[in-house]
C-alpha atoms as a PDB file:
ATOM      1  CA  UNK A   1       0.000   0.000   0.000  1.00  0.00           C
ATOM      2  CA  UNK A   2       2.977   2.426   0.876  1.00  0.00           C
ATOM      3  CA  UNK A   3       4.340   1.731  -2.769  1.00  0.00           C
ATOM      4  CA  UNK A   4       1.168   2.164  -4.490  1.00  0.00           C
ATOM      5  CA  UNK A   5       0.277   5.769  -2.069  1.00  0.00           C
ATOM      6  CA  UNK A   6       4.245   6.949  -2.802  1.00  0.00           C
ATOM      7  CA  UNK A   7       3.231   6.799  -6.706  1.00  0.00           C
ATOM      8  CA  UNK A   8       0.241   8.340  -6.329  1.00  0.00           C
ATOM      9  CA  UNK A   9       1.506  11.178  -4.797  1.00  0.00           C
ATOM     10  CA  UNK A  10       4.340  11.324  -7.421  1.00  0.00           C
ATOM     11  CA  UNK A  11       1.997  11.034 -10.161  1.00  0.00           C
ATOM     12  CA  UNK A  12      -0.115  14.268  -8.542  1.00  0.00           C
ATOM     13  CA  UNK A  13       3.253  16.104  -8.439  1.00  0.00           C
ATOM     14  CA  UNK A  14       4.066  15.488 -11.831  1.00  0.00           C
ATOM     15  CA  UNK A  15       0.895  16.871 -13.452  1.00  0.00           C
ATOM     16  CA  UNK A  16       0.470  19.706 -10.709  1.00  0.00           C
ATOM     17  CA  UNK A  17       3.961  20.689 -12.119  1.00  0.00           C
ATOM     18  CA  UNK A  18       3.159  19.891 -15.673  1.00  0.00           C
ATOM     19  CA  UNK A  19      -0.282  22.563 -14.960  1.00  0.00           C
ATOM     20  CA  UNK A  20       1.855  25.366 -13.360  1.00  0.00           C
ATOM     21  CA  UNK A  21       4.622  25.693 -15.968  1.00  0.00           C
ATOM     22  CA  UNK A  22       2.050  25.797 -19.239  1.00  0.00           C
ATOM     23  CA  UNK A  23       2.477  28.094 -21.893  1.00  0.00           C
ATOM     24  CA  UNK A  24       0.455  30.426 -21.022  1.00  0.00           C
ATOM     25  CA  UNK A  25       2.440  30.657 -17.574  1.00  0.00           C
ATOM     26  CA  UNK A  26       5.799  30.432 -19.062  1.00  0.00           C
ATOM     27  CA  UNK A  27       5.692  32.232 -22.284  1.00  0.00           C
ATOM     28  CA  UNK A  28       7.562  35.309 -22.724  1.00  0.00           C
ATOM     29  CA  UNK A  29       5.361  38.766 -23.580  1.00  0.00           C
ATOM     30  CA  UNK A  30       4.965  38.649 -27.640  1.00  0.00           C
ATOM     31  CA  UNK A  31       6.387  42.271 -29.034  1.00  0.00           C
ATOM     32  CA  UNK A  32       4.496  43.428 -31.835  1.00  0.00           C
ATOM     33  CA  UNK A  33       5.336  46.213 -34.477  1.00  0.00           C
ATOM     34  CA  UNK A  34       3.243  49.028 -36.290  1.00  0.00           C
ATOM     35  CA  UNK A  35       5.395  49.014 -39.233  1.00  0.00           C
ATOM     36  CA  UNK A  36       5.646  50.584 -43.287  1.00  0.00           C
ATOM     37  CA  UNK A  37       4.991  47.819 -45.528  1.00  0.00           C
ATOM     38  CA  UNK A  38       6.296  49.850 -48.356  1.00  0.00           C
ATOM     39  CA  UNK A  39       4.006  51.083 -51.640  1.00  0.00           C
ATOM     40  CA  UNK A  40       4.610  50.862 -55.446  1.00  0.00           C
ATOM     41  CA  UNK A  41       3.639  54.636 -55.615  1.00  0.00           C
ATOM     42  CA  UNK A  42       6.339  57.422 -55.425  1.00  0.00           C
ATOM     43  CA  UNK A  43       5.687  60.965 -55.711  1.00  0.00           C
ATOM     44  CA  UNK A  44       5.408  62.450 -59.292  1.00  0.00           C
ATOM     45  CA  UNK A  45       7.672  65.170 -58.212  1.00  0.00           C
ATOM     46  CA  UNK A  46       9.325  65.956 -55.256  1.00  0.00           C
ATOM     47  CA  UNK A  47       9.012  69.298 -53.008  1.00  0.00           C
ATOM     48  CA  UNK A  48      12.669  69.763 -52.920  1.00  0.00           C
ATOM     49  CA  UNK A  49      12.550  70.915 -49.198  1.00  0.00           C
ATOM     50  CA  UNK A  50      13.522  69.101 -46.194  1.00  0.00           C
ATOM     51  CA  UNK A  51      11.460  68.107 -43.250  1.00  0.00           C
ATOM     52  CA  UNK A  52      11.254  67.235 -39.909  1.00  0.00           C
ATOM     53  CA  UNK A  53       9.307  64.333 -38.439  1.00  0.00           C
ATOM     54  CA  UNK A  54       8.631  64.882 -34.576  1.00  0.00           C
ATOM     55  CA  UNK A  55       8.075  62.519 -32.109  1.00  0.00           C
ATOM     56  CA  UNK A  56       4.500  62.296 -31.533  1.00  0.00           C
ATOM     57  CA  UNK A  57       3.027  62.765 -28.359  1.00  0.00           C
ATOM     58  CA  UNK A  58       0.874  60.372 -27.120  1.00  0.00           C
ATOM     59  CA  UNK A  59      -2.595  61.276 -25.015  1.00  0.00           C
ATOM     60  CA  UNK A  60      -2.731  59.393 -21.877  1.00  0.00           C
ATOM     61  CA  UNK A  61      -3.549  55.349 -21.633  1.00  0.00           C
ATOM     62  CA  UNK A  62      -1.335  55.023 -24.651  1.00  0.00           C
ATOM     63  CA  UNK A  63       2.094  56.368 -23.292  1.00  0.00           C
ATOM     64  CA  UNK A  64       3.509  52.578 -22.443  1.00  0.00           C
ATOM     65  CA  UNK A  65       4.177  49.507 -24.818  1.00  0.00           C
ATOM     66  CA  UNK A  66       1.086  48.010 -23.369  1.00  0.00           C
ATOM     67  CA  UNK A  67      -1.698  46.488 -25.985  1.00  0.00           C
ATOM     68  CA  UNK A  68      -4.887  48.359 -25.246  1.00  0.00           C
ATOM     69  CA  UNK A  69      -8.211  46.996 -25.558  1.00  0.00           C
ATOM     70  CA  UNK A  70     -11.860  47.760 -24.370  1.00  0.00           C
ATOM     71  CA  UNK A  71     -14.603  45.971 -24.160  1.00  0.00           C
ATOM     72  CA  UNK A  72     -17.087  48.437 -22.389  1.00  0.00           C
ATOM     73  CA  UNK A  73     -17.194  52.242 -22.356  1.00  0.00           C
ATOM     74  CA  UNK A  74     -14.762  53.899 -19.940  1.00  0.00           C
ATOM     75  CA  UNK A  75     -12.933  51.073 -19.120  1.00  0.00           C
ATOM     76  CA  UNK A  76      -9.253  50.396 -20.856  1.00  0.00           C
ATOM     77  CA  UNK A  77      -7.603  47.029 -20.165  1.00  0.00           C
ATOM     78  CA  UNK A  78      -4.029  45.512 -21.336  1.00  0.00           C
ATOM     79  CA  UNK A  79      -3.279  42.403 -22.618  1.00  0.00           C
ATOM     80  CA  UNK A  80      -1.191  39.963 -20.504  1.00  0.00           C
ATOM     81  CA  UNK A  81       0.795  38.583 -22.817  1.00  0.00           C
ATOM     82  CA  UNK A  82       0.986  40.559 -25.802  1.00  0.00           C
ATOM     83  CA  UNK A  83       2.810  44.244 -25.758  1.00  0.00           C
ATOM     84  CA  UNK A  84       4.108  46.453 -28.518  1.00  0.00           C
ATOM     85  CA  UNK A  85       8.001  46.298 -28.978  1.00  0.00           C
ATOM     86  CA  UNK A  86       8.061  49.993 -28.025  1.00  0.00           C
ATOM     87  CA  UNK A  87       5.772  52.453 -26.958  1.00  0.00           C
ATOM     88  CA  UNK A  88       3.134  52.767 -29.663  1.00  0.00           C
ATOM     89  CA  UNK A  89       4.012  56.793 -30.334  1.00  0.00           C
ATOM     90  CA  UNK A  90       7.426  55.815 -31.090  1.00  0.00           C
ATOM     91  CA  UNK A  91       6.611  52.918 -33.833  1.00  0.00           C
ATOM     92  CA  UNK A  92       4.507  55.700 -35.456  1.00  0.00           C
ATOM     93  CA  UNK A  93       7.280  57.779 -35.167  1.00  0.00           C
ATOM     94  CA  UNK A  94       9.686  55.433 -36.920  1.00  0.00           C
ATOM     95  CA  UNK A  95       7.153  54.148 -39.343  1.00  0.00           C
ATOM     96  CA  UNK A  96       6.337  57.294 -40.221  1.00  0.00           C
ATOM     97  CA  UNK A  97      10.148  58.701 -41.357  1.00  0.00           C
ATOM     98  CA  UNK A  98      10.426  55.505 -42.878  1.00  0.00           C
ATOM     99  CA  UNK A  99       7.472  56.174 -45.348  1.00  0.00           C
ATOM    100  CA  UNK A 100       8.232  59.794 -45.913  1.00  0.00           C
ATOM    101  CA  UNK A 101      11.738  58.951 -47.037  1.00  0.00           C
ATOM    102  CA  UNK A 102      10.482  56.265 -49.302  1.00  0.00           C
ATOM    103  CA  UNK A 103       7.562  58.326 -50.785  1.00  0.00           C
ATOM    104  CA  UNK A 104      10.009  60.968 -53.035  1.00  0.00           C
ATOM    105  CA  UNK A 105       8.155  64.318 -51.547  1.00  0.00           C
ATOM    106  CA  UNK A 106      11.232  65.526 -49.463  1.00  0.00           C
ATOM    107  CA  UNK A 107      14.513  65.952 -50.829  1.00  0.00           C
ATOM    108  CA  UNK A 108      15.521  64.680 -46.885  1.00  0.00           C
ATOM    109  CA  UNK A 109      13.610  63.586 -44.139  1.00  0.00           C
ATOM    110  CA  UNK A 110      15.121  64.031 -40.997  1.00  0.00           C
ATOM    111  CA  UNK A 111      14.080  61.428 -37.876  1.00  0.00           C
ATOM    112  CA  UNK A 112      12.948  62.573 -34.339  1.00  0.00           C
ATOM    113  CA  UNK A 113      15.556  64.286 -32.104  1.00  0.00           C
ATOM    114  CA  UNK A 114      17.790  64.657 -35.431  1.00  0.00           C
ATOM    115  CA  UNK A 115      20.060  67.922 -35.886  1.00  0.00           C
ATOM    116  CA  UNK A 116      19.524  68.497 -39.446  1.00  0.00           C
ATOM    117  CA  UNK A 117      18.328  71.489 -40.662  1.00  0.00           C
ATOM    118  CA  UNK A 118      14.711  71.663 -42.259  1.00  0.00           C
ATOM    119  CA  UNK A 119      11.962  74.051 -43.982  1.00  0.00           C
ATOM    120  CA  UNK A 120       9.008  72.129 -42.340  1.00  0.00           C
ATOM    121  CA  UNK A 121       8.197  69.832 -39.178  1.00  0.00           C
ATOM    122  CA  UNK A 122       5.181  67.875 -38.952  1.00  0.00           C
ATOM    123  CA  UNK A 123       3.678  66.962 -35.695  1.00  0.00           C
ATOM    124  CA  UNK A 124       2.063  63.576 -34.745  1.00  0.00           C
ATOM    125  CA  UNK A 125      -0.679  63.512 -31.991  1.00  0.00           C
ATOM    126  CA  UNK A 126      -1.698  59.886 -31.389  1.00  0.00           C
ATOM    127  CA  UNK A 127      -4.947  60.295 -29.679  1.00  0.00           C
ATOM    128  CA  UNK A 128      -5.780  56.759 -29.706  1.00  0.00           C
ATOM    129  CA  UNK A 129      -4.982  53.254 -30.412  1.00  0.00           C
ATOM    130  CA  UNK A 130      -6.742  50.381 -29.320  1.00  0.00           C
ATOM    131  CA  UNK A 131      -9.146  47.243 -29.817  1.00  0.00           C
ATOM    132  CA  UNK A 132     -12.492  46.715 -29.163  1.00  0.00           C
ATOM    133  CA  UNK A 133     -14.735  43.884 -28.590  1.00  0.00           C
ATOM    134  CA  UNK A 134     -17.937  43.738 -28.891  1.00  0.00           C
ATOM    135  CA  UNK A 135     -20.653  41.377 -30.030  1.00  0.00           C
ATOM    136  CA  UNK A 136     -20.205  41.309 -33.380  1.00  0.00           C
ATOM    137  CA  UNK A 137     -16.233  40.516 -33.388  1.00  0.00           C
ATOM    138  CA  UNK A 138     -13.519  43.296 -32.476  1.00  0.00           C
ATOM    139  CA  UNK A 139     -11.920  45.757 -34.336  1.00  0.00           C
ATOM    140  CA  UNK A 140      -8.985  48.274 -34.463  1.00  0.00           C
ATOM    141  CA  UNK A 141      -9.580  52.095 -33.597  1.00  0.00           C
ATOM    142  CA  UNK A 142      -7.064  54.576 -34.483  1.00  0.00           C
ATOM    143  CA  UNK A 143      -7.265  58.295 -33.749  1.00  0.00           C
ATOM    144  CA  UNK A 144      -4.193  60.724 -34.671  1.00  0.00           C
ATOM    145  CA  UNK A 145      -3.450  63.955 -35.714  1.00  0.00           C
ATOM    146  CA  UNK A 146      -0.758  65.201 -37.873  1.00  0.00           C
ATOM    147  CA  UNK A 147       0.001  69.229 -38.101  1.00  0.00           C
ATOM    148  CA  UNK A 148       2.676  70.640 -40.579  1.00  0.00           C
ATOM    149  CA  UNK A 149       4.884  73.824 -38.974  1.00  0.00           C
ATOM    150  CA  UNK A 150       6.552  76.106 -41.044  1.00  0.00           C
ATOM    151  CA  UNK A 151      10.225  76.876 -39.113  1.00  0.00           C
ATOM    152  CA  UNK A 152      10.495  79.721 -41.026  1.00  0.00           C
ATOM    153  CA  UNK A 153       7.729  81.704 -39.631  1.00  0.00           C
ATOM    154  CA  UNK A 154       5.960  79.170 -37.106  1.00  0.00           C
ATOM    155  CA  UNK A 155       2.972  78.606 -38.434  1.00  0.00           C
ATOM    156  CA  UNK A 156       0.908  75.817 -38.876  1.00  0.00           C
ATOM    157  CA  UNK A 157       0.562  75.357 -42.627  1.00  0.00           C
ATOM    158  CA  UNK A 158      -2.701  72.583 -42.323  1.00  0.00           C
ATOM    159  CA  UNK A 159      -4.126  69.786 -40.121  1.00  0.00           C
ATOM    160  CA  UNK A 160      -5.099  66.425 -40.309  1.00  0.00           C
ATOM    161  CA  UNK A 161      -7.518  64.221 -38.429  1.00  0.00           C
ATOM    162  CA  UNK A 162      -8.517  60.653 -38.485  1.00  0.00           C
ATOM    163  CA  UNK A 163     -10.176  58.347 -36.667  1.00  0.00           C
ATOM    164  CA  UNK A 164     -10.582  55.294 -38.366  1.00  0.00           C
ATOM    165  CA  UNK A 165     -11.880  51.647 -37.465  1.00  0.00           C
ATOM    166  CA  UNK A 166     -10.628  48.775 -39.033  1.00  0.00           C
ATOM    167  CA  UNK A 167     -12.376  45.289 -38.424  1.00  0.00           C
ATOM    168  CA  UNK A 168      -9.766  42.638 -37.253  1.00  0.00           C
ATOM    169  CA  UNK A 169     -10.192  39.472 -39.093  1.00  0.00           C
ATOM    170  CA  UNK A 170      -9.148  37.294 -35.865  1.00  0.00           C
ATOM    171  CA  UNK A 171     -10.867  38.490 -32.353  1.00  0.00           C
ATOM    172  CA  UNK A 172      -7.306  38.243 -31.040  1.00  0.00           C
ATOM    173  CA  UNK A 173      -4.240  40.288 -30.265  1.00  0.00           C
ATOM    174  CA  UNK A 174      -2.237  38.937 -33.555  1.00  0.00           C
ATOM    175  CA  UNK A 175      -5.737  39.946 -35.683  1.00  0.00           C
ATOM    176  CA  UNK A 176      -5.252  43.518 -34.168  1.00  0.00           C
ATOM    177  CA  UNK A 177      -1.808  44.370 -34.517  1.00  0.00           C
ATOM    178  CA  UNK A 178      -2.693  43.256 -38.822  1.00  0.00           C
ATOM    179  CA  UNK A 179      -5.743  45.880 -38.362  1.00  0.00           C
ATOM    180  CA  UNK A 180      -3.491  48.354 -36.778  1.00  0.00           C
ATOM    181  CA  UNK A 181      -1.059  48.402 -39.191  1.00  0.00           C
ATOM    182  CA  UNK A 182      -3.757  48.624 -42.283  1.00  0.00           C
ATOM    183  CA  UNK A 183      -5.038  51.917 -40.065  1.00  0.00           C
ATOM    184  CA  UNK A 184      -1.966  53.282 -40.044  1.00  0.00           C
ATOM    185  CA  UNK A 185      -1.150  52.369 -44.117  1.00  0.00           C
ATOM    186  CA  UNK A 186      -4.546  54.521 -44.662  1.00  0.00           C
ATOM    187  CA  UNK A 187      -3.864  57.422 -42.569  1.00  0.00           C
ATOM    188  CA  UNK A 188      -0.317  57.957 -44.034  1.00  0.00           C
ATOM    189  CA  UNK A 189      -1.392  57.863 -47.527  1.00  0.00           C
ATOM    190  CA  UNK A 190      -3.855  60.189 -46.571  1.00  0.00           C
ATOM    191  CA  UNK A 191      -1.015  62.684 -45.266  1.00  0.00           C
ATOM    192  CA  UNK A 192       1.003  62.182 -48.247  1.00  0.00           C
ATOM    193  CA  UNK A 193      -1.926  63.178 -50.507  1.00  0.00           C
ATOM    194  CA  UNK A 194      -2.246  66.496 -48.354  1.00  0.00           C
ATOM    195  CA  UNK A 195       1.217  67.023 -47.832  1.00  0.00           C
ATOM    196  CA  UNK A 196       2.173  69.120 -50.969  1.00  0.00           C
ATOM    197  CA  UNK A 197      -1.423  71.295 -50.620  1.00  0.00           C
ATOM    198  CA  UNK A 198      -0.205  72.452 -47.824  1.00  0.00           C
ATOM    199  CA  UNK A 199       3.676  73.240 -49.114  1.00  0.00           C
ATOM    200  CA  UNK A 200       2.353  74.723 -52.254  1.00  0.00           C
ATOM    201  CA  UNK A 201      -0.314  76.668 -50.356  1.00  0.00           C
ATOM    202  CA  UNK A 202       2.690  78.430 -48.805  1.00  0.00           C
ATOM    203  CA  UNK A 203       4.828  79.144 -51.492  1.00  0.00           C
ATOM    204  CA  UNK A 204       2.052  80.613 -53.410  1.00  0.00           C
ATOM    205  CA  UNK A 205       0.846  82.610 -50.655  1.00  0.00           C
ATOM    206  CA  UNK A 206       5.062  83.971 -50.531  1.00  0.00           C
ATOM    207  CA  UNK A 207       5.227  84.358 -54.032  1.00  0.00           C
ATOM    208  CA  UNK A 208       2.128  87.169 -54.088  1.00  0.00           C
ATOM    209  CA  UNK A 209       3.690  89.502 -51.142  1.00  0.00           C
END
């Protein structure tokens, strides 16, 4: 009986240890990237100007590498296992100098905190970036700003504001960081198709004093 109770107990051990060191126990936090995917169009003709990309400022709820998501009003949550690989302002931030440089409008495009000299800055608000569940699924909701300085003279040149949804085809943290990244593909493209309004706004406003 003593040899049949000592490998029960073992037995009970063994899964009870099997149970605490599971994957969802022992996995390390997943870090996921917002990210330029790259596009076929360049500009038809560049601005020949330089500009500055800022770092953008994040509102509050947003300022950590924590994955937001809400499932009822007024009430933000964090995913457990799943975090961006930096804070979410500062993947825009990168994303965002990578896609200007690629696009052809600037004959440089200088990264946040750089030295080099520009005509223009352009300032990044992200207001909001987060999933929601709800009945019907989840999707991705992305709210941000963008606001294009003249150095020169220190004005603001023109504004831009979106706040777009994106449905996530999983109801998952993977399916949202894919939805996230589409948001931020159709914001930018947005920007880069007000961009030179705003530029040649300027100079033609200039060339009549």
């Amino acid at each position: 009986m003593h040899l049949v109770s000592s490998a029960l107990v073992t037995v009970l051990l063994a899964l009870t240890t099997a149970c605490a060191i599971g994957p969802e126990r022992s996995e390390a936090p997943t870090g996921h990237m917002l990210e330029w995917a790259g596009s076929e169009e360049t500009a038809a003709e560049g601005l020949g100007v330089a500009i500055q990309v800022n770092m953008p400022a994040a509102y509050p709820g947003y300022q950590s590498a924590r994955m937001a998501y809400r499932q009822e009003r007024h009430t933000l949550r964090y995913f457990a296992y799943n975090r961006w690989a930096d804070t979410p302002a500062r993947l825009v931030g990168a994303a965002l100098t990578e896609a200007l440089s690629g696009a052809g409008l600037f004959e440089d495009v200088a990264a946040p905190g750089s030295r080099v000299r520009a005509a223009y800055r352009l300032d990044t608000d992200l207001i909001r970036l987060e999933q929601r569940f709800d009945a019907d699924g989840s999707n991705i909701h992305l709210s941000i700003r963008y606001r294009l300085v003249d150095l020169a003279s220190r004005r603001s040149l023109g504004s831009l504001h979106h706040d777009i949804t994106v449905p996530s085809a999983t109801d998952d943290p993977r399916g949202g960081v894919d939805a996230a990244n589409r948001a931020l593909r159709e914001s930018f493209q947005d920007l880069f198709d007000a961009l030179p309004g705003w530029i040649g706004g300027q100079e033609a406003q200039g060339a009549d004093l």
